[in-house]
PDB file of N, CA and C in Angstrom:
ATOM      1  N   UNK A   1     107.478 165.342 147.178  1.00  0.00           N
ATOM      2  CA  UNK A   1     107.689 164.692 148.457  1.00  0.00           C
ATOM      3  C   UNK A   1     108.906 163.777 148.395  1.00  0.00           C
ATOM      4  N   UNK A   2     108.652 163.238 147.086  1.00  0.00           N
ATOM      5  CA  UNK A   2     110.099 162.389 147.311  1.00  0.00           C
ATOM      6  C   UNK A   2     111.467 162.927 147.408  1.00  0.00           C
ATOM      7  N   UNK A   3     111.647 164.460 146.845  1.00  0.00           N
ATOM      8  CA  UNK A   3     113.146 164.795 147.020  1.00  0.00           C
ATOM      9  C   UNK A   3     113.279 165.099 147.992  1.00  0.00           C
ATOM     10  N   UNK A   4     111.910 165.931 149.157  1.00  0.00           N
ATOM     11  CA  UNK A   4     112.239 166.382 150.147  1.00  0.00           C
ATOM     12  C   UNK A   4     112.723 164.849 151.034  1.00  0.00           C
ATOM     13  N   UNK A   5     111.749 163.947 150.573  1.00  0.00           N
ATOM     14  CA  UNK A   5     112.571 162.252 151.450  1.00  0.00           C
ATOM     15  C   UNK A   5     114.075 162.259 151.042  1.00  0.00           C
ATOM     16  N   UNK A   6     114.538 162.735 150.185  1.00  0.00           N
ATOM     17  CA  UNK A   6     115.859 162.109 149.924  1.00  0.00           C
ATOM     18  C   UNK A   6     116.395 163.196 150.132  1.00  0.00           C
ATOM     19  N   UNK A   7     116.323 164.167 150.529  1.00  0.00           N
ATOM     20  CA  UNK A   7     117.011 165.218 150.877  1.00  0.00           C
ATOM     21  C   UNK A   7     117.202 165.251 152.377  1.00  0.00           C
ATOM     22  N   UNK A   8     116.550 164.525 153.337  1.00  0.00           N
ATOM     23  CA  UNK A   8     116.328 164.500 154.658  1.00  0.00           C
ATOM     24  C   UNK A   8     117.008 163.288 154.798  1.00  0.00           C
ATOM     25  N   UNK A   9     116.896 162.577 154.328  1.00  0.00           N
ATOM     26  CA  UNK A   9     117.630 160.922 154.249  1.00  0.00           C
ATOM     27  C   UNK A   9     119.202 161.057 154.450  1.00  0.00           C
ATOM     28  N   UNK A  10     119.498 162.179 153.404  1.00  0.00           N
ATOM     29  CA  UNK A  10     120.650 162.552 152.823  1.00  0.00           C
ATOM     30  C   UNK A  10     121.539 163.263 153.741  1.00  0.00           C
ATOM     31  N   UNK A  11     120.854 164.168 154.006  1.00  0.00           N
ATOM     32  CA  UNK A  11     121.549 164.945 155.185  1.00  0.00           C
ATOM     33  C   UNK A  11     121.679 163.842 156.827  1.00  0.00           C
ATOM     34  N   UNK A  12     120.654 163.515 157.356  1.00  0.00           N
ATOM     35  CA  UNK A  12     120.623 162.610 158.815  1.00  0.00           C
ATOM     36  C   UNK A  12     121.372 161.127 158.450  1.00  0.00           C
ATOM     37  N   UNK A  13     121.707 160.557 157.238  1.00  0.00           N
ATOM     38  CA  UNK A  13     122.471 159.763 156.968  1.00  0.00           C
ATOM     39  C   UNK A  13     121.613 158.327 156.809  1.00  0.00           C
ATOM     40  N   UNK A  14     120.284 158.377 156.988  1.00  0.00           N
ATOM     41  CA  UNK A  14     119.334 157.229 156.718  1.00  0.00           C
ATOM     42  C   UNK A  14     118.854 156.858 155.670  1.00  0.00           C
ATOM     43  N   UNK A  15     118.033 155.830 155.617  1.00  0.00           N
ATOM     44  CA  UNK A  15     117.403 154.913 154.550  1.00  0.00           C
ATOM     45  C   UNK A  15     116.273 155.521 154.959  1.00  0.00           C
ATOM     46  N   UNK A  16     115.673 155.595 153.680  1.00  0.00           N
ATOM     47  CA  UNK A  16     114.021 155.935 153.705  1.00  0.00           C
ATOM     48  C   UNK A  16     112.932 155.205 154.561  1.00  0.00           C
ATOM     49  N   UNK A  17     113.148 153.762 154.517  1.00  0.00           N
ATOM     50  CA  UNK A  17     112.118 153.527 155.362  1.00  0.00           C
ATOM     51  C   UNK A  17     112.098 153.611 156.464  1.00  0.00           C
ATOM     52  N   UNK A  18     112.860 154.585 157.189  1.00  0.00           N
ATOM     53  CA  UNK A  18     113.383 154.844 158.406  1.00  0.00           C
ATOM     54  C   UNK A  18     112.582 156.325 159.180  1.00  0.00           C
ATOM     55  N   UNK A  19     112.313 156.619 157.341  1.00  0.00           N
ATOM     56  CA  UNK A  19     111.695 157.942 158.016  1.00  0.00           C
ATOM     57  C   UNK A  19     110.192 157.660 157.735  1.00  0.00           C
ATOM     58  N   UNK A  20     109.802 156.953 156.880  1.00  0.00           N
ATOM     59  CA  UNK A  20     108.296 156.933 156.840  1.00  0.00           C
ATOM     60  C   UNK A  20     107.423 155.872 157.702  1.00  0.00           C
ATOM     61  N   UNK A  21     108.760 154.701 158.702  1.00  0.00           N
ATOM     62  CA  UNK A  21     107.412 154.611 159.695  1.00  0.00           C
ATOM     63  C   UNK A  21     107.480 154.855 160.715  1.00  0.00           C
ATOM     64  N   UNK A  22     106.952 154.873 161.849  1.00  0.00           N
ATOM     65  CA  UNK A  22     106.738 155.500 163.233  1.00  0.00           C
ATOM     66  C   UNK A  22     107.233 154.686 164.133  1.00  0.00           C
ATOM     67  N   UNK A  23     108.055 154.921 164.849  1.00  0.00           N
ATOM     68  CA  UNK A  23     108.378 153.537 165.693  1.00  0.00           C
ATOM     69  C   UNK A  23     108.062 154.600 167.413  1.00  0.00           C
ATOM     70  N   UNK A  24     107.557 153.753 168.386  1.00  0.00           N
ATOM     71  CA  UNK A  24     107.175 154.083 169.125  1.00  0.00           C
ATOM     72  C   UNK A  24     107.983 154.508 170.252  1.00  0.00           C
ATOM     73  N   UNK A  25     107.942 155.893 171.365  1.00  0.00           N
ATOM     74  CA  UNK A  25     109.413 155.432 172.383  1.00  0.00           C
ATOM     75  C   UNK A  25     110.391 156.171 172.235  1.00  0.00           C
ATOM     76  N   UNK A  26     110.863 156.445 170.415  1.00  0.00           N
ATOM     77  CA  UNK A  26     111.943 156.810 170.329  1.00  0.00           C
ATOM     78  C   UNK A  26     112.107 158.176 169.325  1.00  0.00           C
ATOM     79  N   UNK A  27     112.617 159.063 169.477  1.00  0.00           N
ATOM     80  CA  UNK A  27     112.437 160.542 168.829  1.00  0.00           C
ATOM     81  C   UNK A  27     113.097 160.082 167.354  1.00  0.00           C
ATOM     82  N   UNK A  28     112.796 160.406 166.282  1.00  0.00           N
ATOM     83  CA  UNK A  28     112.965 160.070 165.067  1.00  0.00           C
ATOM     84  C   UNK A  28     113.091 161.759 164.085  1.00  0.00           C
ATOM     85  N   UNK A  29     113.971 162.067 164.554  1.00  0.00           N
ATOM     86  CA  UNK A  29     114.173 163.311 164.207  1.00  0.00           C
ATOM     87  C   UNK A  29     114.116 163.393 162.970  1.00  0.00           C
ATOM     88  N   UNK A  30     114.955 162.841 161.716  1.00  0.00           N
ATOM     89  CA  UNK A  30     114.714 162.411 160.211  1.00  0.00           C
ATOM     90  C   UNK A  30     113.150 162.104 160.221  1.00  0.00           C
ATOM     91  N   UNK A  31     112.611 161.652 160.521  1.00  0.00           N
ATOM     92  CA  UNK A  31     110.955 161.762 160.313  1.00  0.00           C
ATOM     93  C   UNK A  31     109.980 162.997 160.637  1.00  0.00           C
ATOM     94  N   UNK A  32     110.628 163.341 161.824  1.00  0.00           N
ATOM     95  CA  UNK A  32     109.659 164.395 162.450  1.00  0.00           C
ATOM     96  C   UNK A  32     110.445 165.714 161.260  1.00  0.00           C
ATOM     97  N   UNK A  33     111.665 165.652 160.693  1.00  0.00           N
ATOM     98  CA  UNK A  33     111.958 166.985 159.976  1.00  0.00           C
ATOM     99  C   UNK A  33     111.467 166.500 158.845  1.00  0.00           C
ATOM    100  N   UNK A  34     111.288 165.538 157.375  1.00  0.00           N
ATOM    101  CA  UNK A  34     110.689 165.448 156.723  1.00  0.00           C
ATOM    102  C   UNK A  34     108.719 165.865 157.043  1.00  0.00           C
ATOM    103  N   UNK A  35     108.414 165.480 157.597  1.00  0.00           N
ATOM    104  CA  UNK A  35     107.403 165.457 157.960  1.00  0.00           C
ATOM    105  C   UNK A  35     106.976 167.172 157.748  1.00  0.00           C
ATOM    106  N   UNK A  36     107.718 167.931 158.841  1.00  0.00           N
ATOM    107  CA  UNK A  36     107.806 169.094 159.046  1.00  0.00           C
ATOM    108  C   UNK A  36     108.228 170.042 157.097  1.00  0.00           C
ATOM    109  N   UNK A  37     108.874 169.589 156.816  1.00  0.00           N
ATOM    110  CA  UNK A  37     109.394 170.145 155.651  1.00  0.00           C
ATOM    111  C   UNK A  37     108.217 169.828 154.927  1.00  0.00           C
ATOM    112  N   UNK A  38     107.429 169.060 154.548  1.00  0.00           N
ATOM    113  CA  UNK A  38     106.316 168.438 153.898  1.00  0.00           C
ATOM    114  C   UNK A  38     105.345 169.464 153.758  1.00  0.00           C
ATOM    115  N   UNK A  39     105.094 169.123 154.975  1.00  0.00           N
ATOM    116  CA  UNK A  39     104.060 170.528 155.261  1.00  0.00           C
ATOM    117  C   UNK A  39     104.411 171.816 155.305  1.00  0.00           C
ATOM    118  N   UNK A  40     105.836 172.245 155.066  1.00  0.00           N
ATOM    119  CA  UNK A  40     105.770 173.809 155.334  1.00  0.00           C
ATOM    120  C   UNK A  40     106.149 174.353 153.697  1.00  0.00           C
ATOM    121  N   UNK A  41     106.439 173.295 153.198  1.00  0.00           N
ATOM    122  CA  UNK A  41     107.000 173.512 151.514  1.00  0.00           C
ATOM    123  C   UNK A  41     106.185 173.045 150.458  1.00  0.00           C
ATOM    124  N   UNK A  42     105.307 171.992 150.726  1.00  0.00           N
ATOM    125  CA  UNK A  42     103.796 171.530 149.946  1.00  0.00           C
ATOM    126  C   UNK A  42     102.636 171.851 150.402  1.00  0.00           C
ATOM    127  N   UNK A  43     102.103 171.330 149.347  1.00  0.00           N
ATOM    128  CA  UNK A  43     100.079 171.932 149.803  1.00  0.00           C
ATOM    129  C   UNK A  43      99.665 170.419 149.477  1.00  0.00           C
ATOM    130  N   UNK A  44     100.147 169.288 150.490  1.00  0.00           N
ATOM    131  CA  UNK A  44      99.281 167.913 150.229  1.00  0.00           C
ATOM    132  C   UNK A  44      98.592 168.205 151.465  1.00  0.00           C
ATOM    133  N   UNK A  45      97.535 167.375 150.931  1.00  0.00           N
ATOM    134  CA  UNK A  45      96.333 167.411 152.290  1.00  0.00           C
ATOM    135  C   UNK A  45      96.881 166.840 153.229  1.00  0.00           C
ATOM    136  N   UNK A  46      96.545 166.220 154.162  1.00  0.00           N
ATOM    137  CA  UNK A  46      96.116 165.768 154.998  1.00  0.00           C
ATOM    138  C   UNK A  46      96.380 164.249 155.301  1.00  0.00           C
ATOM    139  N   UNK A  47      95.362 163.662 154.516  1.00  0.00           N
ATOM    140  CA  UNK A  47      95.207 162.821 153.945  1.00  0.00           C
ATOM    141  C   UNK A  47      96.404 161.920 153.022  1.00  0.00           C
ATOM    142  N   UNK A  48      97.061 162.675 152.684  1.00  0.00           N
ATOM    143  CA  UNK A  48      97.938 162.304 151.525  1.00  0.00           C
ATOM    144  C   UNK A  48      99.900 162.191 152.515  1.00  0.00           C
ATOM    145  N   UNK A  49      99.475 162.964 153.356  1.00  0.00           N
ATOM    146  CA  UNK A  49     100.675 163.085 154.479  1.00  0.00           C
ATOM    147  C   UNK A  49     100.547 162.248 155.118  1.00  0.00           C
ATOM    148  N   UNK A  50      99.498 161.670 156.037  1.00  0.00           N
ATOM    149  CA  UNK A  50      99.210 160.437 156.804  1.00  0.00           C
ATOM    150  C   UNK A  50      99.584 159.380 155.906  1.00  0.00           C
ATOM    151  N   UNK A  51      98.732 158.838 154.864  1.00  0.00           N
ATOM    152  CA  UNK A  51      99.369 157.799 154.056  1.00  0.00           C
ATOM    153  C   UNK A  51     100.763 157.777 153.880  1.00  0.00           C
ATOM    154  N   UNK A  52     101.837 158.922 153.228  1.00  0.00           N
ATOM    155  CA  UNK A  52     102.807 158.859 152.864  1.00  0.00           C
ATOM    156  C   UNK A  52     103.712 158.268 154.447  1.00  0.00           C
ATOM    157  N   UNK A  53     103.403 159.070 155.468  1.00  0.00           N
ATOM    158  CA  UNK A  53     104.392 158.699 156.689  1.00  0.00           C
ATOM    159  C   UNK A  53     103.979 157.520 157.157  1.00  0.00           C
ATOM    160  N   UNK A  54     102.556 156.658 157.287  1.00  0.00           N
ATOM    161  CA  UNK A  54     101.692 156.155 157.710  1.00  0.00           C
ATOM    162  C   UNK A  54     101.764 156.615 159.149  1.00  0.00           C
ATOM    163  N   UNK A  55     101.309 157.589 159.667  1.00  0.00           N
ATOM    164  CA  UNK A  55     101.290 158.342 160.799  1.00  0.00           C
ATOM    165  C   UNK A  55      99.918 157.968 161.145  1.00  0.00           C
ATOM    166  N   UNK A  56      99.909 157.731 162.627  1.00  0.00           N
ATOM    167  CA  UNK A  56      98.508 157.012 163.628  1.00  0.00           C
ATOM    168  C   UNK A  56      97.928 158.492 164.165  1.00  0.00           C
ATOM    169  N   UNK A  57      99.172 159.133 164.843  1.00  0.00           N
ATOM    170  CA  UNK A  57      98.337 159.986 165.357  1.00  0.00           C
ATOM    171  C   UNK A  57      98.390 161.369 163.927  1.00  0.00           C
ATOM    172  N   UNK A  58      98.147 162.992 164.748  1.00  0.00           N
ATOM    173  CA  UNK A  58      98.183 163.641 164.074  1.00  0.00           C
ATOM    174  C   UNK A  58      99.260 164.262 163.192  1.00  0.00           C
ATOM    175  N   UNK A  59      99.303 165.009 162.297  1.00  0.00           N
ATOM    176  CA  UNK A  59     100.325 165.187 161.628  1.00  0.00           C
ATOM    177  C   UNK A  59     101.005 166.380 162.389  1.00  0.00           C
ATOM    178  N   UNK A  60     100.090 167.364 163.259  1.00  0.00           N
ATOM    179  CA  UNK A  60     100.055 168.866 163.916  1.00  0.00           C
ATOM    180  C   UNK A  60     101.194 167.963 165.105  1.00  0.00           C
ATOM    181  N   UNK A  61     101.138 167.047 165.587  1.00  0.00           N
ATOM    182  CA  UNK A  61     101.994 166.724 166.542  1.00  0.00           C
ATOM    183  C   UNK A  61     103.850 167.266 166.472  1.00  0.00           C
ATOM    184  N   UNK A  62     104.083 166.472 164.922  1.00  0.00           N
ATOM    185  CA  UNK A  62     105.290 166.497 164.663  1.00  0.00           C
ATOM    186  C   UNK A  62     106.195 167.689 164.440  1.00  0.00           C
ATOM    187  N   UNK A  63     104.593 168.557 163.697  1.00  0.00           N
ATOM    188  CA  UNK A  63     105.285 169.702 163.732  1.00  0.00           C
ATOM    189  C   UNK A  63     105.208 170.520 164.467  1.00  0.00           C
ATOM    190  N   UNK A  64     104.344 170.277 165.196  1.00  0.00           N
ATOM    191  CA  UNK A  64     104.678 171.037 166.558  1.00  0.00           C
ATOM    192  C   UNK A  64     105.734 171.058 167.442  1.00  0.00           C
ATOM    193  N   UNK A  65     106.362 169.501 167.851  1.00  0.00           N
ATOM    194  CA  UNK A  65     107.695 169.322 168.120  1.00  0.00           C
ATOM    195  C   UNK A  65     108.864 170.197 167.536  1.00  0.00           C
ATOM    196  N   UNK A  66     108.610 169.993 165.960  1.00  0.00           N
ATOM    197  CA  UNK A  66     109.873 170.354 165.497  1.00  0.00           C
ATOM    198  C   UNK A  66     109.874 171.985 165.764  1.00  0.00           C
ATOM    199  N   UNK A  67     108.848 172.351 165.113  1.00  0.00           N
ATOM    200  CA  UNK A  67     108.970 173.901 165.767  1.00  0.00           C
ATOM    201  C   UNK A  67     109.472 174.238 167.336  1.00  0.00           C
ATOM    202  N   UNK A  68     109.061 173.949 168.143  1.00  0.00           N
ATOM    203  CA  UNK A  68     109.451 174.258 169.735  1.00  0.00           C
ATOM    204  C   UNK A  68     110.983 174.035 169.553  1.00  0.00           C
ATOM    205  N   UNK A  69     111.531 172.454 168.514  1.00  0.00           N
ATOM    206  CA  UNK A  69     113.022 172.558 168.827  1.00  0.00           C
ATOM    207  C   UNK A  69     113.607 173.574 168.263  1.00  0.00           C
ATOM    208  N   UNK A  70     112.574 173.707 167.128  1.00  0.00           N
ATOM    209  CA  UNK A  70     113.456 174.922 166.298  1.00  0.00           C
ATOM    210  C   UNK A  70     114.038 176.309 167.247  1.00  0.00           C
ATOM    211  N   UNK A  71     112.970 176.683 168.010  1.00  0.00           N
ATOM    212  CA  UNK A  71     112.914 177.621 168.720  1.00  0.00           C
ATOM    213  C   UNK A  71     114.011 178.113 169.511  1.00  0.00           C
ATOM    214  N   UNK A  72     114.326 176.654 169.860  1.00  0.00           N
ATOM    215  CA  UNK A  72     115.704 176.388 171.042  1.00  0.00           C
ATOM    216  C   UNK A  72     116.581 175.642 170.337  1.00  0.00           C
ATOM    217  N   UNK A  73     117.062 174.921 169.332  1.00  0.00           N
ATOM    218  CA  UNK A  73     118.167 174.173 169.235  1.00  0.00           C
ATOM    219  C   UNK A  73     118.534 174.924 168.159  1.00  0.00           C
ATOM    220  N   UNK A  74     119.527 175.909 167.769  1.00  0.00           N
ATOM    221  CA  UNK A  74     119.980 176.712 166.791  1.00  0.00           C
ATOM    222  C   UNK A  74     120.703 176.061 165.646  1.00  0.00           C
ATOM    223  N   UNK A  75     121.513 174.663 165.683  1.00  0.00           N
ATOM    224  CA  UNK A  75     122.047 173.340 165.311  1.00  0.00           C
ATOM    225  C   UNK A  75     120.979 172.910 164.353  1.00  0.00           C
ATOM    226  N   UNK A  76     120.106 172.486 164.771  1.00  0.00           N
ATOM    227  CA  UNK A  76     119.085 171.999 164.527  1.00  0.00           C
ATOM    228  C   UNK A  76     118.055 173.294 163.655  1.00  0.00           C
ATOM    229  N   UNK A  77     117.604 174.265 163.618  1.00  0.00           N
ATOM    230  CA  UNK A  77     117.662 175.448 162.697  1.00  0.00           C
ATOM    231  C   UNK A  77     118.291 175.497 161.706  1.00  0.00           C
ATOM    232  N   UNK A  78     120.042 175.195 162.015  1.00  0.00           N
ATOM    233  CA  UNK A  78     120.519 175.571 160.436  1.00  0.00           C
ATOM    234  C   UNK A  78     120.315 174.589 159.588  1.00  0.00           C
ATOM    235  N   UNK A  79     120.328 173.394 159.806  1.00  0.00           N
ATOM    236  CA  UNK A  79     120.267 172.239 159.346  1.00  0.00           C
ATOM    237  C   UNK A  79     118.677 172.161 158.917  1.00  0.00           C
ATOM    238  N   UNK A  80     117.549 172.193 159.055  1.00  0.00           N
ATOM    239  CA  UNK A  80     116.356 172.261 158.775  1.00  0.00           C
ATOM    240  C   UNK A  80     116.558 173.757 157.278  1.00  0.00           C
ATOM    241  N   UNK A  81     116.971 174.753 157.702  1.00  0.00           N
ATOM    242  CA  UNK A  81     117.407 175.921 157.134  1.00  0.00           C
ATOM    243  C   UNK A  81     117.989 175.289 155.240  1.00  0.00           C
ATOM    244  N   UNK A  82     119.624 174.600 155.639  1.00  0.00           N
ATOM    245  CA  UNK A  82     120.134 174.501 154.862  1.00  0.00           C
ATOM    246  C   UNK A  82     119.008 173.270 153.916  1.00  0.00           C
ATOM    247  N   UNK A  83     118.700 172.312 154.560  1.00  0.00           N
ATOM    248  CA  UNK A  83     117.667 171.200 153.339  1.00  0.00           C
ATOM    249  C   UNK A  83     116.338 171.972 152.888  1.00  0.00           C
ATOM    250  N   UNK A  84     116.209 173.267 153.564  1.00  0.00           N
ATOM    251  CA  UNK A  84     114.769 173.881 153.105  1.00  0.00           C
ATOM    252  C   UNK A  84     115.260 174.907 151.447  1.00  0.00           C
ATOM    253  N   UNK A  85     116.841 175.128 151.401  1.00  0.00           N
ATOM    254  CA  UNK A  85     117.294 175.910 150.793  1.00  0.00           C
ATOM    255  C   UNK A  85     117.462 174.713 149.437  1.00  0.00           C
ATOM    256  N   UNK A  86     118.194 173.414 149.853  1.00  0.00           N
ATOM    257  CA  UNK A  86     118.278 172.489 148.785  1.00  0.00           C
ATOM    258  C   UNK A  86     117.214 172.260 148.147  1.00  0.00           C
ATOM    259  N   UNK A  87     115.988 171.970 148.754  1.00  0.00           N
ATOM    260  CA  UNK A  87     114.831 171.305 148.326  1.00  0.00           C
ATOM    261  C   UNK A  87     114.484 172.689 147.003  1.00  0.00           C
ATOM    262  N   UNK A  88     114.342 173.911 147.680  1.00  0.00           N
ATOM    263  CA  UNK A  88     114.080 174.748 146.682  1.00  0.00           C
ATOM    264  C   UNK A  88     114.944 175.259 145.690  1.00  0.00           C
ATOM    265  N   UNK A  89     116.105 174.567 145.668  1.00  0.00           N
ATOM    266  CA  UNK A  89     117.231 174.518 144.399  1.00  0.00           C
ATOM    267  C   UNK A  89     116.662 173.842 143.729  1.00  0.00           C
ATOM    268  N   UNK A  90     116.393 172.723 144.196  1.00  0.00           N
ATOM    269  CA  UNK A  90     115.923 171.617 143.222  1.00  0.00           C
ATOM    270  C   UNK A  90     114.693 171.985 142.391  1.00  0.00           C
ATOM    271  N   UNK A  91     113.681 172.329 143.176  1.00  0.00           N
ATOM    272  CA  UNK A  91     112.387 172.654 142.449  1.00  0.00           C
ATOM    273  C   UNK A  91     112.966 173.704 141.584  1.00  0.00           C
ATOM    274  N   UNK A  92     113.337 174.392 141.310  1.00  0.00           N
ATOM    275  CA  UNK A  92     113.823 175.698 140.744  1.00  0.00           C
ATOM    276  C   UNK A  92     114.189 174.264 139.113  1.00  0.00           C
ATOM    277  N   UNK A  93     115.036 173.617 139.640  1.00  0.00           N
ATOM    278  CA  UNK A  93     115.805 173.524 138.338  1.00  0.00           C
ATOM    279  C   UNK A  93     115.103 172.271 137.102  1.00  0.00           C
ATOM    280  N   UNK A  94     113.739 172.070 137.950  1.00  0.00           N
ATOM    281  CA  UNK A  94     112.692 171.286 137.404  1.00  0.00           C
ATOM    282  C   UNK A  94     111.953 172.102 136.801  1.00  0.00           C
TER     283      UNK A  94
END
């Protein structure tokens, strides 16, 4: 979880604690794509995803968002695309 944080950090140009808390109001795209990457590249529960983001509501929310943008923002695809390709460089070379 943590490289995928610093790999999302890395690319959207933020500080970590930027993506793990929730601020209300405002679309937090670096959160909602970690989030999303979390779950589509690990097997943490549930449980272990809520704590890490400290997320109130559900976790199915975020990625539900991100998927629909995926659907339509092609920008936004490659870029999700290209950190899904880093993250699994990395694991590879661990």
């Amino acid at each position: 979880m943590d490289r995928i944080c610093a790999i999302v950090c890395a690319f959207y140009g933020v500080a970590r604690p930027d993506i793990l808390k929730a601020r209300r109001g405002w679309r937090n795209d670096p959160r909602n794509t970690a989030i999303y990457l979390v779950t589509k590249l690990r097997r943490d529960t549930l449980g272990q995803i809520v704590r890490a983001f400290e997320i109130q509501a559900a976790r199915s929310a975020a990625v539900t968002r991100m998927t629909k943008r995926l659907a339509n923002e092609p920008e936004l695809c490659k870029g999700i695309l290209k950190m899904e390709l880093t993250i699994k460089k990395n694991q590879e070379q661990t």
